[in-house]
PDB file of N, CA and C in Angstrom:
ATOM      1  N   UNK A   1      30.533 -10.298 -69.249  1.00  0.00           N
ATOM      2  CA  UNK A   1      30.865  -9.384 -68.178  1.00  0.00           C
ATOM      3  C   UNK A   1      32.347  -9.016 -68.226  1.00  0.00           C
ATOM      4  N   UNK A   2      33.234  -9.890 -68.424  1.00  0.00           N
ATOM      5  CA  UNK A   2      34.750  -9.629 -68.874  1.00  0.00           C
ATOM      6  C   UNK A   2      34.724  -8.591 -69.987  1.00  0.00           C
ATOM      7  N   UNK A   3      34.093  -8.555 -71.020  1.00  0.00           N
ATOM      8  CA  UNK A   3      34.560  -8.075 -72.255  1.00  0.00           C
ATOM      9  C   UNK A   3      33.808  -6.451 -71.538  1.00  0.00           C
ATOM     10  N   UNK A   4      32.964  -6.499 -71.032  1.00  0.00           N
ATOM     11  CA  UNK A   4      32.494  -5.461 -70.485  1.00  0.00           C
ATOM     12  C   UNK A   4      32.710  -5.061 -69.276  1.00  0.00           C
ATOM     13  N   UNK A   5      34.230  -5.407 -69.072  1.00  0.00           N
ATOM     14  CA  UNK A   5      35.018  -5.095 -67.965  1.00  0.00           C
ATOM     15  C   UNK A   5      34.402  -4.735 -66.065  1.00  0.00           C
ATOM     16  N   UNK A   6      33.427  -5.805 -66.202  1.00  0.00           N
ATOM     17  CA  UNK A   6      32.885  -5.440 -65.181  1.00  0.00           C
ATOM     18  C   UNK A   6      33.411  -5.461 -64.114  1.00  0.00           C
ATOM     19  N   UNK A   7      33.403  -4.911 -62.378  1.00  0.00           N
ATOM     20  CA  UNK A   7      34.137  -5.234 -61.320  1.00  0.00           C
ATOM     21  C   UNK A   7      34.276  -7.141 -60.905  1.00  0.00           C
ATOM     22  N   UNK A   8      35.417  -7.265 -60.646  1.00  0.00           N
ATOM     23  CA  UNK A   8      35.494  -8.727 -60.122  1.00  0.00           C
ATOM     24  C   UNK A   8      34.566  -9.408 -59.170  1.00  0.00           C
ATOM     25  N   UNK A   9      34.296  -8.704 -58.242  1.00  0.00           N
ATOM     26  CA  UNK A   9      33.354  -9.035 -57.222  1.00  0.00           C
ATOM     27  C   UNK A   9      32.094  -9.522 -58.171  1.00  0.00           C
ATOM     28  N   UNK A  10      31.508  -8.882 -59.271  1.00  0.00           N
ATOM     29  CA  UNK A  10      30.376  -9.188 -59.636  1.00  0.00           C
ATOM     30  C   UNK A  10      30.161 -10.336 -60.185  1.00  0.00           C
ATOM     31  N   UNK A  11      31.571 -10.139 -61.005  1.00  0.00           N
ATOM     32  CA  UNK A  11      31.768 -11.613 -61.920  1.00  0.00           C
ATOM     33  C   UNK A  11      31.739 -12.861 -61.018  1.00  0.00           C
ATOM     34  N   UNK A  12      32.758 -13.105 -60.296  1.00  0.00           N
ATOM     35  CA  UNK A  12      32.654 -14.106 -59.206  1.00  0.00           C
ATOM     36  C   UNK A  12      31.531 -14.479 -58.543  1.00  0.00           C
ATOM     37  N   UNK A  13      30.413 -13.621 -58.505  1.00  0.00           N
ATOM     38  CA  UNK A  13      29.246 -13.680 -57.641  1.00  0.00           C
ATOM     39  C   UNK A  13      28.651 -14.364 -59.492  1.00  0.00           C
ATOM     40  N   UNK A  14      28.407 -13.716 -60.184  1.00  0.00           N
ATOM     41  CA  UNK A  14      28.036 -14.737 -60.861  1.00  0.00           C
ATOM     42  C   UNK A  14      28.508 -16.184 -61.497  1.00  0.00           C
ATOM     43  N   UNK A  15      29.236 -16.544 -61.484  1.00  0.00           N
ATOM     44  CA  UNK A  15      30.205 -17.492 -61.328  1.00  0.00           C
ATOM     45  C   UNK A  15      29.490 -18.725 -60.773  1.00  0.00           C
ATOM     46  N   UNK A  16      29.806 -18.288 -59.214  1.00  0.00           N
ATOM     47  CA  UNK A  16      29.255 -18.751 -57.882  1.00  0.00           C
ATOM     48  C   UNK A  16      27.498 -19.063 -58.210  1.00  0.00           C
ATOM     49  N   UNK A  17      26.936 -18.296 -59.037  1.00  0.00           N
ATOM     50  CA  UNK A  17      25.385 -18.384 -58.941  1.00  0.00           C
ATOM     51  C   UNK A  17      25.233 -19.876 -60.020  1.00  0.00           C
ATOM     52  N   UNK A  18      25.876 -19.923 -61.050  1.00  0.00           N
ATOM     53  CA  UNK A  18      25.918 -20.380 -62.081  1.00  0.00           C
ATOM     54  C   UNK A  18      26.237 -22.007 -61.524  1.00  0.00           C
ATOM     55  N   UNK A  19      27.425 -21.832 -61.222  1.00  0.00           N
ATOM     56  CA  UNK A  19      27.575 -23.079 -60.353  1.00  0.00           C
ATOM     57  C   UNK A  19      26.568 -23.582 -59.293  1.00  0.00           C
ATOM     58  N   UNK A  20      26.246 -22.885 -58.692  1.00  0.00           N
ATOM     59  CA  UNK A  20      25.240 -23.158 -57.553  1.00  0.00           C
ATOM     60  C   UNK A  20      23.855 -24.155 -58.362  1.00  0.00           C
ATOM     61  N   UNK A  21      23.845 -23.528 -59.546  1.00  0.00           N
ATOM     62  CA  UNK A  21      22.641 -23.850 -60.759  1.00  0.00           C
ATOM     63  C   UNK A  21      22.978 -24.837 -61.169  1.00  0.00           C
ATOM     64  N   UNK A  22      24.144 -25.371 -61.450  1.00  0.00           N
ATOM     65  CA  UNK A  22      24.648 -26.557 -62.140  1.00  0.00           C
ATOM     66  C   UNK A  22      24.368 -27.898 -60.816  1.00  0.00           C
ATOM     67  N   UNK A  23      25.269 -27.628 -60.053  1.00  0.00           N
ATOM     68  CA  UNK A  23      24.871 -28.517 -59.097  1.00  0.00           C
ATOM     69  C   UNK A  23      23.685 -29.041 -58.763  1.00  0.00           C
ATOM     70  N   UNK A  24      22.439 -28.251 -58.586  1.00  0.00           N
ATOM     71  CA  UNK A  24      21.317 -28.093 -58.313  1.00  0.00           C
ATOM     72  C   UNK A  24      20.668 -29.098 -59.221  1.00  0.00           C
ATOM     73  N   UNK A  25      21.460 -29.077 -60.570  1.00  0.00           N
ATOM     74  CA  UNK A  25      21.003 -29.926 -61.921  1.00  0.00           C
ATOM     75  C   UNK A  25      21.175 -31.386 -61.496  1.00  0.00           C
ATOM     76  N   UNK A  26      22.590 -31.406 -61.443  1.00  0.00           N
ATOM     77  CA  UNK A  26      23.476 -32.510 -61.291  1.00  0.00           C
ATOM     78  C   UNK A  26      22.490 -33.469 -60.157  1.00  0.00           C
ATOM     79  N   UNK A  27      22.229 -33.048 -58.871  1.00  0.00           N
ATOM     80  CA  UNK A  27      21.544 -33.402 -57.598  1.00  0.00           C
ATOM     81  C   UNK A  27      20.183 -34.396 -58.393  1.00  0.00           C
ATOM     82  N   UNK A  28      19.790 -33.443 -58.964  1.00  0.00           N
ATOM     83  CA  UNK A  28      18.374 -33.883 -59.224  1.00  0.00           C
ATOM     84  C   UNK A  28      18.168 -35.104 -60.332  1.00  0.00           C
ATOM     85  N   UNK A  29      19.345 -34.605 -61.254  1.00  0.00           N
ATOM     86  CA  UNK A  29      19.316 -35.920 -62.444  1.00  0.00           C
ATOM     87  C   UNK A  29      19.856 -37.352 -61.563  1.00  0.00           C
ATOM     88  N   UNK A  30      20.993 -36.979 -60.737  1.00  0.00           N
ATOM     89  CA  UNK A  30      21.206 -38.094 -59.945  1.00  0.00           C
ATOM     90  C   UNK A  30      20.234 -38.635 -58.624  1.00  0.00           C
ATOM     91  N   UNK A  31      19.456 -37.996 -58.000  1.00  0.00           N
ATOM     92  CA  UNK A  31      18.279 -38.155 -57.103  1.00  0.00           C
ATOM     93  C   UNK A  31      17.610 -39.454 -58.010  1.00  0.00           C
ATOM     94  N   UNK A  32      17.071 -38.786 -59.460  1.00  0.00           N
ATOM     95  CA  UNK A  32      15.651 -39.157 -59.983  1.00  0.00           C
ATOM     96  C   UNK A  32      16.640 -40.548 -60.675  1.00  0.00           C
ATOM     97  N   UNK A  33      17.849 -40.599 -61.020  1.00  0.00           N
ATOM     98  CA  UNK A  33      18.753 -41.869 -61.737  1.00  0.00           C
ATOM     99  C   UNK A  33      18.504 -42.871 -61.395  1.00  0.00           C
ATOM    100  N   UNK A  34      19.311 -42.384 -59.743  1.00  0.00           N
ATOM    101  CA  UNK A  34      19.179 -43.730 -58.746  1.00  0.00           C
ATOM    102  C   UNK A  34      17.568 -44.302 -57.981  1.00  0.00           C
ATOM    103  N   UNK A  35      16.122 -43.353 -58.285  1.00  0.00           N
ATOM    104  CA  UNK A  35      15.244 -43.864 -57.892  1.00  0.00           C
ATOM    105  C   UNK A  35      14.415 -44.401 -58.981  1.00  0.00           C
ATOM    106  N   UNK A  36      14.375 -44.064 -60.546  1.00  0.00           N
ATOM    107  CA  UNK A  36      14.158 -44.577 -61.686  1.00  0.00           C
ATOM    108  C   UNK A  36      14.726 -46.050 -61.729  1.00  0.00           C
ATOM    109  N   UNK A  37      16.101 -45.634 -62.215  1.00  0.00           N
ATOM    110  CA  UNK A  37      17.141 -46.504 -62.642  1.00  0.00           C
ATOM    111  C   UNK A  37      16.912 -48.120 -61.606  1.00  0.00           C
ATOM    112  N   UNK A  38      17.135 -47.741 -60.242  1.00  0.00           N
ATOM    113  CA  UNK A  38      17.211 -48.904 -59.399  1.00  0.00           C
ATOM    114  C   UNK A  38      15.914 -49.405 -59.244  1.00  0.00           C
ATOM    115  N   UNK A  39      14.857 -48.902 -59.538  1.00  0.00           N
ATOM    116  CA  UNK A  39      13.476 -49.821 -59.497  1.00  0.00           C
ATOM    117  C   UNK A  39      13.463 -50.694 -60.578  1.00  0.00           C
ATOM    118  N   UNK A  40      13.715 -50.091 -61.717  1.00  0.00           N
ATOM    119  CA  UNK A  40      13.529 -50.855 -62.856  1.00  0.00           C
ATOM    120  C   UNK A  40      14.441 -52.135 -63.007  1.00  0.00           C
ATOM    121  N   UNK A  41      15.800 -51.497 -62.144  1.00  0.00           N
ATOM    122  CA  UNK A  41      16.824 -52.962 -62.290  1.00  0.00           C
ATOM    123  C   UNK A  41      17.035 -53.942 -60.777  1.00  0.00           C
ATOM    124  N   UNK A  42      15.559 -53.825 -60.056  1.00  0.00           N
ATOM    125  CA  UNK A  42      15.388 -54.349 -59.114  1.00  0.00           C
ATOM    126  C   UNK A  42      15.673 -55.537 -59.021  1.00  0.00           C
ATOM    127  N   UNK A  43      15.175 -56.578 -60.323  1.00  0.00           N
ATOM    128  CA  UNK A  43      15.150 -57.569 -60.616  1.00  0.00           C
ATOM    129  C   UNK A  43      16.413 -58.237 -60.985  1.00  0.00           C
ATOM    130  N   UNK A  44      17.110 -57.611 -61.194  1.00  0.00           N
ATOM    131  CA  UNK A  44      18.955 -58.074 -61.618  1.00  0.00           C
ATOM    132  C   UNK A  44      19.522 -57.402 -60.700  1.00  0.00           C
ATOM    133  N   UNK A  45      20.231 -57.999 -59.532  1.00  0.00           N
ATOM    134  CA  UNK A  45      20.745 -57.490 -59.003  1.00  0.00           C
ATOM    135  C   UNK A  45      22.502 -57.230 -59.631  1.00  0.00           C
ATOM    136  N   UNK A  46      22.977 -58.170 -60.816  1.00  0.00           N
ATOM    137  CA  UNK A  46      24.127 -57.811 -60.859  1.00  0.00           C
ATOM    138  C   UNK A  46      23.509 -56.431 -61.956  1.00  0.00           C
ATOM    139  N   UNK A  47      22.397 -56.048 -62.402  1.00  0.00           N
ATOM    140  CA  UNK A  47      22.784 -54.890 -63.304  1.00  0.00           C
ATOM    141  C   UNK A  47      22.507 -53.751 -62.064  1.00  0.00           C
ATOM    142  N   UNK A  48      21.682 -53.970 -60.787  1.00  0.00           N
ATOM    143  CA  UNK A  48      21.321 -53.289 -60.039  1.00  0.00           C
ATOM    144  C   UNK A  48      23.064 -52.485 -59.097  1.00  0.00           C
ATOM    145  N   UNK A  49      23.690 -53.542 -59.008  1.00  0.00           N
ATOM    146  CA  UNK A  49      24.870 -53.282 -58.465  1.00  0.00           C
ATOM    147  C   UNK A  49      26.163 -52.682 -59.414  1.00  0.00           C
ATOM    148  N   UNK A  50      25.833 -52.823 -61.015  1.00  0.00           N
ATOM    149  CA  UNK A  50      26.808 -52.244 -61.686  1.00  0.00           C
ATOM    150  C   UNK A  50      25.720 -50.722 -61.882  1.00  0.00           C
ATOM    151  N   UNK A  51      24.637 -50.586 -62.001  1.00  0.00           N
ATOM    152  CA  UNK A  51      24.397 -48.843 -61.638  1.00  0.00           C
ATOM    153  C   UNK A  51      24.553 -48.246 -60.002  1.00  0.00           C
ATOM    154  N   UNK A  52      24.496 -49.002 -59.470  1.00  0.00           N
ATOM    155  CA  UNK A  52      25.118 -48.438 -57.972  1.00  0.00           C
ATOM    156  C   UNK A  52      26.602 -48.369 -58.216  1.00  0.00           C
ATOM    157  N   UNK A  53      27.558 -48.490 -58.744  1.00  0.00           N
ATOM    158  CA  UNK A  53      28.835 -48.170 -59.001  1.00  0.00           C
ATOM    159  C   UNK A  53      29.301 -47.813 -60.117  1.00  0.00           C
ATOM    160  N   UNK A  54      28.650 -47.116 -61.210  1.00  0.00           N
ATOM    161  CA  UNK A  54      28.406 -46.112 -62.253  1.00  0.00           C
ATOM    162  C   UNK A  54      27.780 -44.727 -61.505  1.00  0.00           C
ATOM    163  N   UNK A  55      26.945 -44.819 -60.766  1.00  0.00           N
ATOM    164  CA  UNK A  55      26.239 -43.870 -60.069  1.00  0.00           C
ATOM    165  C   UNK A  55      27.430 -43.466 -58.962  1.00  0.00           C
ATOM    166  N   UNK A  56      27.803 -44.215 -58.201  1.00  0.00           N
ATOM    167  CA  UNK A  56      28.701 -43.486 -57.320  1.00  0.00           C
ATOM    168  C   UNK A  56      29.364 -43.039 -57.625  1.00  0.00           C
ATOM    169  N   UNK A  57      30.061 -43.333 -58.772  1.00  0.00           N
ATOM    170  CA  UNK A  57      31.633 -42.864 -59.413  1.00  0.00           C
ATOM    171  C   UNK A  57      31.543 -41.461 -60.400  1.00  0.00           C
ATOM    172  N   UNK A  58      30.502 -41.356 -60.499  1.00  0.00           N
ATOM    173  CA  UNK A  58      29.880 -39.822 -61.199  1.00  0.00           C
ATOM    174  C   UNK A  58      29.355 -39.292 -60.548  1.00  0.00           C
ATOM    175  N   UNK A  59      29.270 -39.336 -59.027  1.00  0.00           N
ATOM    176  CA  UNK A  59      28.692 -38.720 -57.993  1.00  0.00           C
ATOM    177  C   UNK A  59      30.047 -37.777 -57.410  1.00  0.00           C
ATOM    178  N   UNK A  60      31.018 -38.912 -57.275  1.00  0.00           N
ATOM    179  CA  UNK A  60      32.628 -39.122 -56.708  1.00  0.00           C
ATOM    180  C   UNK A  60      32.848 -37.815 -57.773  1.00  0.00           C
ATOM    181  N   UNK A  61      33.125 -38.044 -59.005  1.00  0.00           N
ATOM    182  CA  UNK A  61      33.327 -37.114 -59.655  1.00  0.00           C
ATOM    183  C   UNK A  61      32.933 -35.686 -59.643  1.00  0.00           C
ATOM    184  N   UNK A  62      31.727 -35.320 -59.530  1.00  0.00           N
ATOM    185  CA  UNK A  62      30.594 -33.924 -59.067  1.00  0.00           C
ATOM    186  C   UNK A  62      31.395 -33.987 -57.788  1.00  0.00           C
ATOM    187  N   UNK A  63      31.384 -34.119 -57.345  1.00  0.00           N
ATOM    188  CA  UNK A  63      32.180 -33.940 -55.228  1.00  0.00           C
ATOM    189  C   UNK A  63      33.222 -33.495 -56.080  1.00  0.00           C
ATOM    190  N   UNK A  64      34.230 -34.238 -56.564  1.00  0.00           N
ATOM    191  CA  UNK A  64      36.018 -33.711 -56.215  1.00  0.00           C
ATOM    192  C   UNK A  64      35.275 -32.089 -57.170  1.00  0.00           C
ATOM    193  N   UNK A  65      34.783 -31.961 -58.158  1.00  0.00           N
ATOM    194  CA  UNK A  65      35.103 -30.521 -59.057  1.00  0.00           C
ATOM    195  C   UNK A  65      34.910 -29.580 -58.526  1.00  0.00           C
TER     196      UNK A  65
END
């Protein structure tokens, strides 16, 4: 859209859509992580508690960007 000099407004709106899409990703791989992930490591709680703080901290991360 740049190289094809399109108006700014449009670009930004797609931008905005794109992102909106990414997030949407992000949500869901982390939804299905922490309900996969923590069943299976039900049984260890110290591996259960080092993916609860791998998981938050790449959560932490998606928030600040």
């Amino acid at each position: 859209m740049i190289d094809e000099d399109r108006y700014c407004i449009d670009v930004l709106q797609q931008i905005s859509a794109v992102k909106a899409a990414i997030d949407k990703v992000a949500w869901a791989c982390s939804t299905t992580t922490s309900a996969t992930g923590m069943s299976t490591a039900a049984t260890d709680q110290q591996r259960r508690d080092d993916m609860t703080t791998e998981l938050t901290a790449a959560i932490s991360r998606l928030v600040r960007s």
